[in-house]
N, C-alpha and C. Protein backbone atom coordinates (compact mmCIF):
# COMPACT_ATOMS: atom_id res chain seq x y z
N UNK A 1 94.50 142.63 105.36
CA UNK A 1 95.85 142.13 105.34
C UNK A 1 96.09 141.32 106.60
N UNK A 2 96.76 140.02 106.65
CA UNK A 2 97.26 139.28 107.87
C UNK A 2 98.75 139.31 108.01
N UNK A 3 98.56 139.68 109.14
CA UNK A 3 100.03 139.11 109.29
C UNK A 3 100.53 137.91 109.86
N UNK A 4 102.11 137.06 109.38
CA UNK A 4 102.21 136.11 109.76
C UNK A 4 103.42 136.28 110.83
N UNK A 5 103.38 135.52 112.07
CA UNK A 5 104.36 135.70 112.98
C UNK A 5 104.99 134.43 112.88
N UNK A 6 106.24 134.79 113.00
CA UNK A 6 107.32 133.49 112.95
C UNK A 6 108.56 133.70 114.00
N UNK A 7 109.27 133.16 114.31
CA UNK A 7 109.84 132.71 115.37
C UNK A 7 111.67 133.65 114.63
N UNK A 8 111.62 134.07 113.31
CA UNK A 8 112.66 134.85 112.97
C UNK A 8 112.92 135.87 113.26
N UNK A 9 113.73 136.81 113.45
CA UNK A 9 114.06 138.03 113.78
C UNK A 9 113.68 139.08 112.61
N UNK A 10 113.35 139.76 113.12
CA UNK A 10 113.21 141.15 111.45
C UNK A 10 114.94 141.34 111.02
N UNK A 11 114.61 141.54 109.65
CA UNK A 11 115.84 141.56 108.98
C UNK A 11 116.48 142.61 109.37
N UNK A 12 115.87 143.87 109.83
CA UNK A 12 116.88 144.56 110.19
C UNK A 12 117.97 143.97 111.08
N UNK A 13 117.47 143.58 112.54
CA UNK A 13 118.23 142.90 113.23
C UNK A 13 119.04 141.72 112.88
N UNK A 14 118.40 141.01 112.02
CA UNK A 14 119.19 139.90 111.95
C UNK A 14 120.99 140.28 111.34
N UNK A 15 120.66 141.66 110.52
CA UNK A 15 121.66 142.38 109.85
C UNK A 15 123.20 142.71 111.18
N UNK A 16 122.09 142.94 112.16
CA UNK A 16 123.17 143.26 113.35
C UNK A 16 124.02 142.03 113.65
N UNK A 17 122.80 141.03 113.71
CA UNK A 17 123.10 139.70 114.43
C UNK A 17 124.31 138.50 113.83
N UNK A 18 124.14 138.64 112.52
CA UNK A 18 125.40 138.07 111.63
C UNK A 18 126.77 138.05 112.27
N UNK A 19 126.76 139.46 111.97
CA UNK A 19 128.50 139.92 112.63
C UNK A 19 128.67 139.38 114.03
N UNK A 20 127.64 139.46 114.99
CA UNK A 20 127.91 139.78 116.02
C UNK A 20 128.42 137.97 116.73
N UNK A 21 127.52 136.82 115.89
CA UNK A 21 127.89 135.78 116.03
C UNK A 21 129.01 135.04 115.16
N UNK A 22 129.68 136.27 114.02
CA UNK A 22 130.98 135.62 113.34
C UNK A 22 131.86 135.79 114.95
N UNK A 23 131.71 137.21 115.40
CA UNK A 23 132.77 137.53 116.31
C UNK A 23 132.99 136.48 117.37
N UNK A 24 131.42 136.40 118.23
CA UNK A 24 131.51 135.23 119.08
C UNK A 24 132.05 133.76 118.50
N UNK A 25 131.75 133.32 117.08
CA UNK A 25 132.62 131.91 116.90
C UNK A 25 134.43 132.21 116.95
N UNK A 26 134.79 133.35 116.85
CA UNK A 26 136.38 133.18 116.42
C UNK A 26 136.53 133.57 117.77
N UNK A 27 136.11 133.97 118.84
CA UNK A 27 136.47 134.50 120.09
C UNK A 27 136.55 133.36 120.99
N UNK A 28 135.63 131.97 120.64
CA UNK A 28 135.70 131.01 120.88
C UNK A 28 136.66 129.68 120.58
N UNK A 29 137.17 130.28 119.00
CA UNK A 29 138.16 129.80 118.34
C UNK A 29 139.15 130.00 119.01
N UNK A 30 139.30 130.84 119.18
CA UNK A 30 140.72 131.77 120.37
C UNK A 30 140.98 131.09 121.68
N UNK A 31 139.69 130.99 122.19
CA UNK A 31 139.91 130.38 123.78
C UNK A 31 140.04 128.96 123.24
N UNK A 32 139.98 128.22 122.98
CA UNK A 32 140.12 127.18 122.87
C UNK A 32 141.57 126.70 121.63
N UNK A 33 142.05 127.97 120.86
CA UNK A 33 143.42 127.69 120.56
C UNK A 33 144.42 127.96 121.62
N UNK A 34 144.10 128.97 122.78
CA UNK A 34 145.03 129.26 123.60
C UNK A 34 144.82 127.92 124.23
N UNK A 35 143.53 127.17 124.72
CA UNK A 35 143.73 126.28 126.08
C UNK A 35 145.00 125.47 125.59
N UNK A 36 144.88 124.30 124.44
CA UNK A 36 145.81 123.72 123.29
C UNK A 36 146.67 124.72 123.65
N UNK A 37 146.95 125.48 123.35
CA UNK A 37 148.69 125.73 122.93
C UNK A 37 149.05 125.72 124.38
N UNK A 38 148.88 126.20 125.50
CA UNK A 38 149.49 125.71 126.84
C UNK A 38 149.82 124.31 127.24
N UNK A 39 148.74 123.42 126.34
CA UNK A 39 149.37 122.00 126.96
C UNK A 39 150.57 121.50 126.39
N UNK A 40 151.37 121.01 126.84
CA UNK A 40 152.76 120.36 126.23
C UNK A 40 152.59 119.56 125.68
N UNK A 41 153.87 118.79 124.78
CA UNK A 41 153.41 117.95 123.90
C UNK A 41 153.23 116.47 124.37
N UNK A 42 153.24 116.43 125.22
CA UNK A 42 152.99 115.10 125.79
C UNK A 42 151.62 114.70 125.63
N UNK A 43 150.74 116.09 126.53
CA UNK A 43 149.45 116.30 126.94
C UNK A 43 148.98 116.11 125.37
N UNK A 44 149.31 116.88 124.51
CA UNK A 44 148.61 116.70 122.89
C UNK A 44 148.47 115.33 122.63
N UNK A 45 149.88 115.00 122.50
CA UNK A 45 150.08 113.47 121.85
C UNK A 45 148.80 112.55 122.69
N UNK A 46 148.78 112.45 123.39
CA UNK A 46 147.33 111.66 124.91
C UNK A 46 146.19 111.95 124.28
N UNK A 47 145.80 113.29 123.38
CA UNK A 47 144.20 113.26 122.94
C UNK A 47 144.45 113.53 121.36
N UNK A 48 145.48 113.02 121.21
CA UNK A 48 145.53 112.86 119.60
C UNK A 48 145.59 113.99 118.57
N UNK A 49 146.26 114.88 119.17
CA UNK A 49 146.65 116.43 118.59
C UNK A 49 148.05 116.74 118.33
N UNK A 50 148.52 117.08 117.03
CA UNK A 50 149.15 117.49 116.95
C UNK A 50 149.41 119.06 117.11
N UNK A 51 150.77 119.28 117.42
CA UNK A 51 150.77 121.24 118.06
C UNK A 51 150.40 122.30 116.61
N UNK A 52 150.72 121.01 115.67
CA UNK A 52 150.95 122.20 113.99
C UNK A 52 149.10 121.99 113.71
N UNK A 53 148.29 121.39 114.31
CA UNK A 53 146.83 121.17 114.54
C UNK A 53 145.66 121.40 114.98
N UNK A 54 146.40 122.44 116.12
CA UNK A 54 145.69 123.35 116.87
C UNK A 54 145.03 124.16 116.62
N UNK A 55 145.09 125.39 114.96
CA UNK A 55 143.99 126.14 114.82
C UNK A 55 143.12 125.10 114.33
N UNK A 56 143.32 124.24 113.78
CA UNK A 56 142.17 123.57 112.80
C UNK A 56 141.41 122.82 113.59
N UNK A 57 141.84 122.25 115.06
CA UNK A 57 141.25 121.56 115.56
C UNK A 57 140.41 122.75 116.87
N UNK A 58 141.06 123.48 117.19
CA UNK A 58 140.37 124.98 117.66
C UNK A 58 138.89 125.09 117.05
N UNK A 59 138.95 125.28 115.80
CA UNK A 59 137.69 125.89 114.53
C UNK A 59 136.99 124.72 115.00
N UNK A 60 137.34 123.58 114.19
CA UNK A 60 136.76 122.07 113.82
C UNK A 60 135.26 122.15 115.15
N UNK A 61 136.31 122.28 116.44
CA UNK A 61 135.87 121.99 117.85
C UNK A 61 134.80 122.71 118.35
N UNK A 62 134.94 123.90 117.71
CA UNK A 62 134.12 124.93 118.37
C UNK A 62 132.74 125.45 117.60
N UNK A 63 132.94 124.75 116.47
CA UNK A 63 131.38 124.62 115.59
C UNK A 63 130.92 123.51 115.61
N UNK A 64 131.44 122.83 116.37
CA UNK A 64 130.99 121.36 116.49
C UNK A 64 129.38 121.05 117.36
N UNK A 65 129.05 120.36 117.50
CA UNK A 65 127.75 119.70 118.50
C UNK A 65 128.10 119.92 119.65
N UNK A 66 127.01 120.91 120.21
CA UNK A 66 127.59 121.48 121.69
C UNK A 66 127.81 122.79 121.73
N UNK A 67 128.25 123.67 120.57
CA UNK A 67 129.04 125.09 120.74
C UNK A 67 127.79 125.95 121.35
């Protein structure tokens, strides 16, 4: 019998690992809906945000290229 090694996690773990990176994206969602909601609307209107825009652009932002 061979075995093949690959660069994936055993499924057990990966079982852990799911949850543990839903939590980290919405925890990220969070910090970055709070930074937005502190800025005033001036500051929004300047990078093209609306305030009623903020969770979606929160999410959008934070799964984006870079997270």
């Amino acid at each position: 019998m061979h075995t093949i090694i690959t660069k994936r996690r055993p499924f057990h773990l990966e079982l852990l690992w799911l949850p543990l990176q839903a939590i980290r994206l919405w925890c990220r969602e969070q910090r970055a809906a709070a930074i937005l909601g502190r800025l005033d609307d001036r500051m929004l209107k300047d990078i093209g945000i609306d305030r009623s825009a903020i969770p979606y652009e929160a999410r959008r932002h934070s799964i984006g290229p870079g997270s």
